[in-house]
N, C-alpha and C. Protein backbone atom coordinates (compact mmCIF):
# COMPACT_ATOMS: atom_id res chain seq x y z
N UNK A 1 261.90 15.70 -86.75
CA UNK A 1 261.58 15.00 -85.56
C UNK A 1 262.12 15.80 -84.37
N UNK A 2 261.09 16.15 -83.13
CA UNK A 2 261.43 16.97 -82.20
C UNK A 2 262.40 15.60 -81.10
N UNK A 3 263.47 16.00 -80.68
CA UNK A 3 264.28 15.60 -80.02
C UNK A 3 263.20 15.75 -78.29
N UNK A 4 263.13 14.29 -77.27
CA UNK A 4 262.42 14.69 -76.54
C UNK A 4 263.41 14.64 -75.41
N UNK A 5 263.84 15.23 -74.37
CA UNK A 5 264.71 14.84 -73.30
C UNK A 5 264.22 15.72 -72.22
N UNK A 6 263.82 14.94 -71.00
CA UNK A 6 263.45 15.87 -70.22
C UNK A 6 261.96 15.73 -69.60
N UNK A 7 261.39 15.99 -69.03
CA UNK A 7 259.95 16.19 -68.19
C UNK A 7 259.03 17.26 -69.03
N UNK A 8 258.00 17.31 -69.27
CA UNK A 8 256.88 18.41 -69.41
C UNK A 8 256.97 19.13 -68.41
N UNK A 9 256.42 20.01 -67.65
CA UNK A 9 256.02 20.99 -67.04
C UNK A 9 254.92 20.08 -66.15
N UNK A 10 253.50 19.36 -67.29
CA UNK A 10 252.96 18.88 -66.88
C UNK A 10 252.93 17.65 -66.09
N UNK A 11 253.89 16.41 -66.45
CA UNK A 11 255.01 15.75 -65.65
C UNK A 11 254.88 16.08 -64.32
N UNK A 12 255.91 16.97 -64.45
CA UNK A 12 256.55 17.25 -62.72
C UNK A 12 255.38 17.78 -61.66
N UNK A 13 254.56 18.65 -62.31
CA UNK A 13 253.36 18.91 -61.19
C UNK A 13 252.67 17.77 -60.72
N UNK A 14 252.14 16.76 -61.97
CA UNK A 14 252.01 15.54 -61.24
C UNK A 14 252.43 14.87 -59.92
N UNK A 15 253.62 14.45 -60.70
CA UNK A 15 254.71 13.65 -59.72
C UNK A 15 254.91 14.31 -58.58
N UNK A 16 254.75 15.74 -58.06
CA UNK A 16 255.04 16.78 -56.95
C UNK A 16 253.74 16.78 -56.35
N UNK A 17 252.37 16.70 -57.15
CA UNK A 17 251.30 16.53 -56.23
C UNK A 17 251.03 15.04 -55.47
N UNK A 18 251.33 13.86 -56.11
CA UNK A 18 251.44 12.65 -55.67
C UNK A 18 252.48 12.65 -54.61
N UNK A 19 253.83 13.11 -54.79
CA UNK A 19 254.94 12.60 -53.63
C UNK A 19 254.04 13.83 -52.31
N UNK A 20 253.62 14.56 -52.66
CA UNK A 20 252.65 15.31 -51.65
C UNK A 20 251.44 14.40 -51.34
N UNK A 21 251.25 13.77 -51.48
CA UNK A 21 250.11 12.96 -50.70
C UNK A 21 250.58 12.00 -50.14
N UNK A 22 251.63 11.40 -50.72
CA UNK A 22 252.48 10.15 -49.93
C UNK A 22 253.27 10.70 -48.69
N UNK A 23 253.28 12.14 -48.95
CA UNK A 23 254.25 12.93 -47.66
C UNK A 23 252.94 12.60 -46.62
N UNK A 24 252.28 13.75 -47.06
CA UNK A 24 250.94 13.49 -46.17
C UNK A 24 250.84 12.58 -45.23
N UNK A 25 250.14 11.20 -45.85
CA UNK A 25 249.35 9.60 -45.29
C UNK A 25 250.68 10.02 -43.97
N UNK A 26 252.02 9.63 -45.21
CA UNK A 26 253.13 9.16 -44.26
C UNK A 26 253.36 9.97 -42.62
N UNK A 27 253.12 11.48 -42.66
CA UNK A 27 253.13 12.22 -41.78
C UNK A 27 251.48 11.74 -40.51
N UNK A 28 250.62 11.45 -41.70
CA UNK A 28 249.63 10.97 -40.44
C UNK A 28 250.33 9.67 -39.89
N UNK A 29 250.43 8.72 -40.26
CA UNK A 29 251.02 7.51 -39.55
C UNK A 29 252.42 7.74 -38.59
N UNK A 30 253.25 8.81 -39.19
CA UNK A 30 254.09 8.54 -38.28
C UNK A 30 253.61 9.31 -36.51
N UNK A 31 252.48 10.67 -36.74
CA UNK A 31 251.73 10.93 -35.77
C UNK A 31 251.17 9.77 -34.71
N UNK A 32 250.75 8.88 -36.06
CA UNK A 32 249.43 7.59 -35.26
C UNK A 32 250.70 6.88 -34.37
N UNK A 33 251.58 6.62 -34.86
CA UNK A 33 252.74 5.55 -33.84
C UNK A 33 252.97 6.54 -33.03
N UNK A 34 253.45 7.77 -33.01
CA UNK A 34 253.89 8.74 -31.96
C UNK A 34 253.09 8.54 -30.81
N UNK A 35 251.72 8.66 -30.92
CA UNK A 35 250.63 8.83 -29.96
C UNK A 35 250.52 7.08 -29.41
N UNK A 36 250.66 6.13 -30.10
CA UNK A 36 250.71 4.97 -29.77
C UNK A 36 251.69 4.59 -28.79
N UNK A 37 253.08 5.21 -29.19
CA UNK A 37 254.12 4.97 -28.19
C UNK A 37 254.74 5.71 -26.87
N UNK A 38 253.45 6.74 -26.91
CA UNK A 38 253.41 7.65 -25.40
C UNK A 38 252.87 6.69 -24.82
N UNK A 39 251.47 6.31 -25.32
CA UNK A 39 250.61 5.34 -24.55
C UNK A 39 251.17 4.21 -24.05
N UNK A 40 252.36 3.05 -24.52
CA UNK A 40 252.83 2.85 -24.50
C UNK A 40 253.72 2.95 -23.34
N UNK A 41 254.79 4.11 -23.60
CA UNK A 41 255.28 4.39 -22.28
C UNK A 41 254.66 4.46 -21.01
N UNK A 42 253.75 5.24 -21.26
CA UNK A 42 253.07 5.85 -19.76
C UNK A 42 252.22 4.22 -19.25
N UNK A 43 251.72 3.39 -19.66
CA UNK A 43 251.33 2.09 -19.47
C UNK A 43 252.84 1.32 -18.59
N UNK A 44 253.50 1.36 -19.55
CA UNK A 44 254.64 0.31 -18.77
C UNK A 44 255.39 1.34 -17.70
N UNK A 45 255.42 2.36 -17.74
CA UNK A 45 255.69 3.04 -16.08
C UNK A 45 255.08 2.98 -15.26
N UNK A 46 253.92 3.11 -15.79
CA UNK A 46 252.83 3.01 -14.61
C UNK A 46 253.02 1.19 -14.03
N UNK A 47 252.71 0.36 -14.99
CA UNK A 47 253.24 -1.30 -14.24
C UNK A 47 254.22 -1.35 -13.70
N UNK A 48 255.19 -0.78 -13.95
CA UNK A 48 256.20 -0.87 -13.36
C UNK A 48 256.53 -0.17 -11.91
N UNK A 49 255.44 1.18 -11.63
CA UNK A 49 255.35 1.54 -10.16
C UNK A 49 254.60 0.42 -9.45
N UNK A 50 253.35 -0.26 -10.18
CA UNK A 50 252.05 -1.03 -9.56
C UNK A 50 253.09 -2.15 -9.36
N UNK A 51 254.43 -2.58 -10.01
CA UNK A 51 255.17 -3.97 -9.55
C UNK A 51 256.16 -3.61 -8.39
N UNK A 52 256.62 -2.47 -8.39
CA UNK A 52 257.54 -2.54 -7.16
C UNK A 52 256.84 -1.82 -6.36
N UNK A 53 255.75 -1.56 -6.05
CA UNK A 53 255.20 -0.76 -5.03
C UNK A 53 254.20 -2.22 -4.41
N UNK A 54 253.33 -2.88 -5.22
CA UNK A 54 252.81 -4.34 -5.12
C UNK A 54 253.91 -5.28 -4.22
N UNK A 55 254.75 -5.38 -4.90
CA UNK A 55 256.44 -6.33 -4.34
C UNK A 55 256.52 -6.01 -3.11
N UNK A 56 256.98 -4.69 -2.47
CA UNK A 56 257.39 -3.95 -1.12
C UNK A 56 256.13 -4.14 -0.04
N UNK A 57 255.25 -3.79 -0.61
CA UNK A 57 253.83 -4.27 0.23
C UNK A 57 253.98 -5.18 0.68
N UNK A 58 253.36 -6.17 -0.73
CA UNK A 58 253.28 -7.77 -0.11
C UNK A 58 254.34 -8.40 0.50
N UNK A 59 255.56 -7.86 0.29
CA UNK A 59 256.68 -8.57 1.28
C UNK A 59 256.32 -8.19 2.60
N UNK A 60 255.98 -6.94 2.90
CA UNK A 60 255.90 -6.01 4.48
C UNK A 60 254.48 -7.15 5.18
N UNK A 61 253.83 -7.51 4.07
CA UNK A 61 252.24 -7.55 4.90
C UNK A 61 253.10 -9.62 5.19
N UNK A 62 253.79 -9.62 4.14
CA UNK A 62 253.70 -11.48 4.44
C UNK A 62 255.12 -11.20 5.48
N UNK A 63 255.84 -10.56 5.71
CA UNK A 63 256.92 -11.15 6.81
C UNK A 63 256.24 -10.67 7.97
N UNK A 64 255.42 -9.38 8.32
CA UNK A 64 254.65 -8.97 9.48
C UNK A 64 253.65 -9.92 9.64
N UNK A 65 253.55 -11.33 8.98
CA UNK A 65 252.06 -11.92 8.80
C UNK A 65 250.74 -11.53 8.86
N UNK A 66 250.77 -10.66 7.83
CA UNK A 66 249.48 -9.77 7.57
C UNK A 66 248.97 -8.71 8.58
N UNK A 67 248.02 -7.88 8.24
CA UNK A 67 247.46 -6.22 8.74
C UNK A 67 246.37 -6.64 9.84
N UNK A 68 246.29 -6.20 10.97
CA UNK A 68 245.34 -5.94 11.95
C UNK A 68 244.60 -4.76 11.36
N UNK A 69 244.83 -3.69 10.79
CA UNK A 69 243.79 -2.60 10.67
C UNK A 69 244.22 -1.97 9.51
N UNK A 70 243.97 -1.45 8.57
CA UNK A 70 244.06 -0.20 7.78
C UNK A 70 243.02 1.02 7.24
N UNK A 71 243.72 1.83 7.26
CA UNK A 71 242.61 3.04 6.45
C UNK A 71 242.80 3.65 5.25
N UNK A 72 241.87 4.27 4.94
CA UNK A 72 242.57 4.76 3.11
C UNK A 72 241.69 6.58 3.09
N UNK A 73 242.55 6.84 2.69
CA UNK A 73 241.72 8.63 2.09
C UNK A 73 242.04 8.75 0.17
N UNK A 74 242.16 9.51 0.07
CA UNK A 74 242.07 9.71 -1.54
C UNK A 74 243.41 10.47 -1.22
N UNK A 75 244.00 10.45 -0.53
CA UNK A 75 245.70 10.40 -0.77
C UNK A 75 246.76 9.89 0.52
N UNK A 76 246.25 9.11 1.09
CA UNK A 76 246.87 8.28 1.91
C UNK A 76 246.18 6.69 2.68
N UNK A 77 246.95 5.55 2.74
CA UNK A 77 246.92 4.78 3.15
C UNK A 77 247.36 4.38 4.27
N UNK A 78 247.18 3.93 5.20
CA UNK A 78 247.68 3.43 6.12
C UNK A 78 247.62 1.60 7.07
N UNK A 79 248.54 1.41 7.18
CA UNK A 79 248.59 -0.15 7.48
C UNK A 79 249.10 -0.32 8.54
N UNK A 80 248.65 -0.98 9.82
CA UNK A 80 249.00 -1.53 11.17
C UNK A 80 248.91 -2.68 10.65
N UNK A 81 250.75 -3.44 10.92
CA UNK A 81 250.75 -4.58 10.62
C UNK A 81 250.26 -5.42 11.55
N UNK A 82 250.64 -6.65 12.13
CA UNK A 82 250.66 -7.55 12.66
C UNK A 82 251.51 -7.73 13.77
N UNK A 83 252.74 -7.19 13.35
CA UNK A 83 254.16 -7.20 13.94
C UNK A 83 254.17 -5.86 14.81
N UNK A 84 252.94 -5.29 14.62
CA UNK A 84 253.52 -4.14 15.38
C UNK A 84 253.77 -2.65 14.29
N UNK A 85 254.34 -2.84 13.50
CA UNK A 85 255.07 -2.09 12.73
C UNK A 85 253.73 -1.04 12.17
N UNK A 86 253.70 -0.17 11.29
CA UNK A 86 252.97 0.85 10.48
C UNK A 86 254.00 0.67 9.06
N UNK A 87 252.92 1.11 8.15
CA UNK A 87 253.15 1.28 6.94
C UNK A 87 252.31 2.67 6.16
N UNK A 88 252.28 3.30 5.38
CA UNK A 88 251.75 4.17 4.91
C UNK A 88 252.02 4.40 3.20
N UNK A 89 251.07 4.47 2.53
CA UNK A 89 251.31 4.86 1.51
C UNK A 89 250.58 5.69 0.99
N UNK A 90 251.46 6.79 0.44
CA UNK A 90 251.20 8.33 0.30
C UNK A 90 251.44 8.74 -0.95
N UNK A 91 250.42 9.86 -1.57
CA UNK A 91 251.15 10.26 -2.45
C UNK A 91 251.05 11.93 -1.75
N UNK A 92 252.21 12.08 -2.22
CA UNK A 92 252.92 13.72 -1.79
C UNK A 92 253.32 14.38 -3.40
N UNK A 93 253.77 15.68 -3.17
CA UNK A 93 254.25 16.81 -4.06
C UNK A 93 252.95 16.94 -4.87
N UNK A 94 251.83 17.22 -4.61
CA UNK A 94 250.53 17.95 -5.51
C UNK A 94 250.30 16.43 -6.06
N UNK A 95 250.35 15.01 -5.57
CA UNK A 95 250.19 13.78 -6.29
C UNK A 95 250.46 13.42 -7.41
N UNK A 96 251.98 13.64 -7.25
CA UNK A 96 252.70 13.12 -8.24
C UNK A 96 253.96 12.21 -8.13
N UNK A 97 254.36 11.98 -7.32
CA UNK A 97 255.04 11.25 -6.66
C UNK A 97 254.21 10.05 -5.14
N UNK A 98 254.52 8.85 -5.19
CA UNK A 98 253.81 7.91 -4.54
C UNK A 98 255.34 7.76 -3.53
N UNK A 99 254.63 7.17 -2.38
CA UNK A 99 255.77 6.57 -1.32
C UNK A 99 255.44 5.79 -0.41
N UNK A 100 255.64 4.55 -0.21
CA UNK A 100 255.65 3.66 0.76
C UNK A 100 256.60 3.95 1.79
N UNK A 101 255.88 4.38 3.30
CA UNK A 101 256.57 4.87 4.10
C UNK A 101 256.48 3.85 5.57
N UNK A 102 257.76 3.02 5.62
CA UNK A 102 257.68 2.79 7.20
C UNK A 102 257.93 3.81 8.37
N UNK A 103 256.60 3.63 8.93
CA UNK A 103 256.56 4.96 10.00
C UNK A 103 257.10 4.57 11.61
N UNK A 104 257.08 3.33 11.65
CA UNK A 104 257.61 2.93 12.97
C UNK A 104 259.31 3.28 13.10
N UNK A 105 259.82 3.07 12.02
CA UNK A 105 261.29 3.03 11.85
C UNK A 105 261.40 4.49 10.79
N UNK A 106 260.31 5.00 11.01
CA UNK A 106 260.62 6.90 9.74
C UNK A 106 261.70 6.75 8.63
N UNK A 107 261.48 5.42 7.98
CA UNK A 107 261.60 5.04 6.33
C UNK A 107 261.30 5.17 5.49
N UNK A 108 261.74 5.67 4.38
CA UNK A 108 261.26 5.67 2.93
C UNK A 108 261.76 4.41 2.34
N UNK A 109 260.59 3.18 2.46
CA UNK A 109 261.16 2.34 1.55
C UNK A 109 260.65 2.15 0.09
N UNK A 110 260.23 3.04 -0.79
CA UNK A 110 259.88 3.27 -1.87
C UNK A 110 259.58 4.74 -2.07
N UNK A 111 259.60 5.37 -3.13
CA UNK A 111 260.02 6.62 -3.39
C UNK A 111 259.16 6.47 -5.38
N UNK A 112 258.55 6.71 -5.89
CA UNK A 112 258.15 6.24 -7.38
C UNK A 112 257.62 7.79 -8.03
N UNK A 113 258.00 8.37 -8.80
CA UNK A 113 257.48 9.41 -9.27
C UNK A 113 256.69 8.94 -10.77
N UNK A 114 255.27 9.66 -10.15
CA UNK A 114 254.06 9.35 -11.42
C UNK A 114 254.12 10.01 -12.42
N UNK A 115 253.85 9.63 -14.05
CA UNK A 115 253.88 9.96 -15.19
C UNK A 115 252.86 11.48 -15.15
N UNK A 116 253.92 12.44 -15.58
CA UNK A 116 253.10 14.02 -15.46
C UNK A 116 251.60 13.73 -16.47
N UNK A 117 250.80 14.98 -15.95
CA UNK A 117 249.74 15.21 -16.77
C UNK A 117 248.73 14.70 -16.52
N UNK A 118 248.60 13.74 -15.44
CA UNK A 118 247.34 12.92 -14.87
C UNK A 118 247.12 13.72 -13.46
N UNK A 119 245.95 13.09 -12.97
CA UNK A 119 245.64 13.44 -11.63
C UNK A 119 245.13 12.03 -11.09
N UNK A 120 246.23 11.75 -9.76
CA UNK A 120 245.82 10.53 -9.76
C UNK A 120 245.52 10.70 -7.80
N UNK A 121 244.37 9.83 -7.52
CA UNK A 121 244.14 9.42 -5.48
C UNK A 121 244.09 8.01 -6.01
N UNK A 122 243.89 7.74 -4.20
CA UNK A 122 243.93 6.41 -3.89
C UNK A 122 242.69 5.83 -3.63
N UNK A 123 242.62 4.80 -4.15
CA UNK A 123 241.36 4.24 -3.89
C UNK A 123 241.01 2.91 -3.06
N UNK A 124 240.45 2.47 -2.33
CA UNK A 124 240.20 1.19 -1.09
C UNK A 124 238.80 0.74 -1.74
N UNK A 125 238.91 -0.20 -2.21
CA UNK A 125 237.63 -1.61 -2.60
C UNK A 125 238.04 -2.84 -1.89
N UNK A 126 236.80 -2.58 -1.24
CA UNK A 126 236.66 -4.26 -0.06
C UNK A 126 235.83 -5.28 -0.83
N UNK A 127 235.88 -6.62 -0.75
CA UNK A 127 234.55 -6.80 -0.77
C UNK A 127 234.86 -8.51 0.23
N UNK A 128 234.55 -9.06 -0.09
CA UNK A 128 234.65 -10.59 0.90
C UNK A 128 235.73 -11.39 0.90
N UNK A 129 236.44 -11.07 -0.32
CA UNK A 129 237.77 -12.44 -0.61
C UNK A 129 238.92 -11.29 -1.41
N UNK A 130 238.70 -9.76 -1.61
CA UNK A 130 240.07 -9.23 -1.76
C UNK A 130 239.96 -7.73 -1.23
N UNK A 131 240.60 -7.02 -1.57
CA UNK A 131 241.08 -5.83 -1.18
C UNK A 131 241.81 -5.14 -2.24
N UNK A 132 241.69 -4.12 -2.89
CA UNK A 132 242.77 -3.37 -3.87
C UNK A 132 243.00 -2.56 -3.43
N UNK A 133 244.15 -2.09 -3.38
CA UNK A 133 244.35 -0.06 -3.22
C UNK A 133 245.08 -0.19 -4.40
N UNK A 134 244.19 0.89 -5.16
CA UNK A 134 244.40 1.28 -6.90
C UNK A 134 244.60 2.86 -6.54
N UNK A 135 245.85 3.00 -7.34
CA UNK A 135 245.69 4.65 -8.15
C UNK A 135 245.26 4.83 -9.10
N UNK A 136 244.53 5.71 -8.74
CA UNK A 136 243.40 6.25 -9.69
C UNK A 136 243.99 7.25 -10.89
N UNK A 137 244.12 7.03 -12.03
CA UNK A 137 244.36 7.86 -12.62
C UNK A 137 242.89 8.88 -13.28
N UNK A 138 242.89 9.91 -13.01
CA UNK A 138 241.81 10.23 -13.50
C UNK A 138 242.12 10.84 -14.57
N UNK A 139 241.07 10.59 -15.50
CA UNK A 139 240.23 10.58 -16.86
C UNK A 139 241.36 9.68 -17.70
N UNK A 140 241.61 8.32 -16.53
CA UNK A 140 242.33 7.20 -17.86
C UNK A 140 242.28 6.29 -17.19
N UNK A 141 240.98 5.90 -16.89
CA UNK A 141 240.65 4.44 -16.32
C UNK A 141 240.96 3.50 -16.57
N UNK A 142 241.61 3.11 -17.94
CA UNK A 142 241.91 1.89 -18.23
C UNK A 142 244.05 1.91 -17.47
N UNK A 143 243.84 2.75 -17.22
CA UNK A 143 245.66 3.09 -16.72
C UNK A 143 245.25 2.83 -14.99
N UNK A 144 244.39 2.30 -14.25
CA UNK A 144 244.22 2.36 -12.68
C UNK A 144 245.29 1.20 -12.52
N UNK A 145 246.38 1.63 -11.64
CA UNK A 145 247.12 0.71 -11.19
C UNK A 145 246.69 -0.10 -9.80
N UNK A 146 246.48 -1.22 -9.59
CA UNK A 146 246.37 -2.16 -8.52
C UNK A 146 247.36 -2.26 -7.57
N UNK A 147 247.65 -1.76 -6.33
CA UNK A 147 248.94 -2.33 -5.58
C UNK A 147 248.84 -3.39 -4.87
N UNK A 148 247.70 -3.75 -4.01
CA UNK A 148 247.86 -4.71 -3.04
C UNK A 148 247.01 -5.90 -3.77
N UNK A 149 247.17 -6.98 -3.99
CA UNK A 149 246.30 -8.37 -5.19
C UNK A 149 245.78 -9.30 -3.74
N UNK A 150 245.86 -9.04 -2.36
CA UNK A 150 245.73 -10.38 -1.47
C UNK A 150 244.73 -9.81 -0.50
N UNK A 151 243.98 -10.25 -0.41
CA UNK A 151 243.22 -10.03 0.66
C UNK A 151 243.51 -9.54 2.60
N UNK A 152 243.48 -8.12 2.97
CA UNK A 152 244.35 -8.20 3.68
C UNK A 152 243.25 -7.77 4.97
């Protein structure tokens, strides 16, 4: 009687081609979450400029009691309040960085640097009952941040 202790040859290639496919899947999935949780990030930075840049606005436009005039380009905004005052919002450094600028008083009261790798302007949609100025992220439309929600 042959004494058996031990693996075949044939065994272990098995077991080495299988834990190689389980490496595999596993290496695609941990890719698939990787790419999930950039998206991820770059989503909640981006809300998070569209909430404190939204916030600073709408406080400026409701204590000035709203805008007599504004204009928009594909990289600057501008707002004549009510009160007198100016507002501006810009993006500067090759548009990558956004800034809400009081110009009457030559303030930076917001300062927000944008998630690299996009190209983002500003955009002005009127129509009867609102107003948006969205940054545009281009070629990731579903990422356009909204700043102003009130009709101004």
């Amino acid at each position: 009687m042959i004494n058996k202790k031990g693996f075949t040859l044939l065994e272990v290639t098995i077991s080495i081609a299988l834990l190689s496919l389980v490496m595999v899947f596993m290496f695609r999935l941990l890719n698939m979450v990787r790419k999930d949780e950039n998206a991820i990030s770059l989503t909640t930075e981006l809300l998070l400029n569209k909430s404190i840049l939204s916030k600073n606005l709408n406080e400026s436009i409701k204590k000035s009691k709203g805008i007599s005039s504004s204009t928009c380009t594909e990289t600057l905004c501008t707002f004549n309040m009510n009160d007198g005052t100016t507002k501006e919002l810009k993006l500067t450094n090759n548009n990558t960085v956004i800034e809400l600028i009081d110009t009457t008083n030559n303030q930076k009261e917001v300062v927000r640097e944008l998630p690299n790798d996009f190209n983002y302007k500003i955009r002005r949609v009127d129509n009867e009952y609102l107003t948006l100025i969205t940054i545009i992220v281009n070629s990731h439309e579903e990422y356009n941040v909204e700043i102003v929600d009130k009709k101004i």
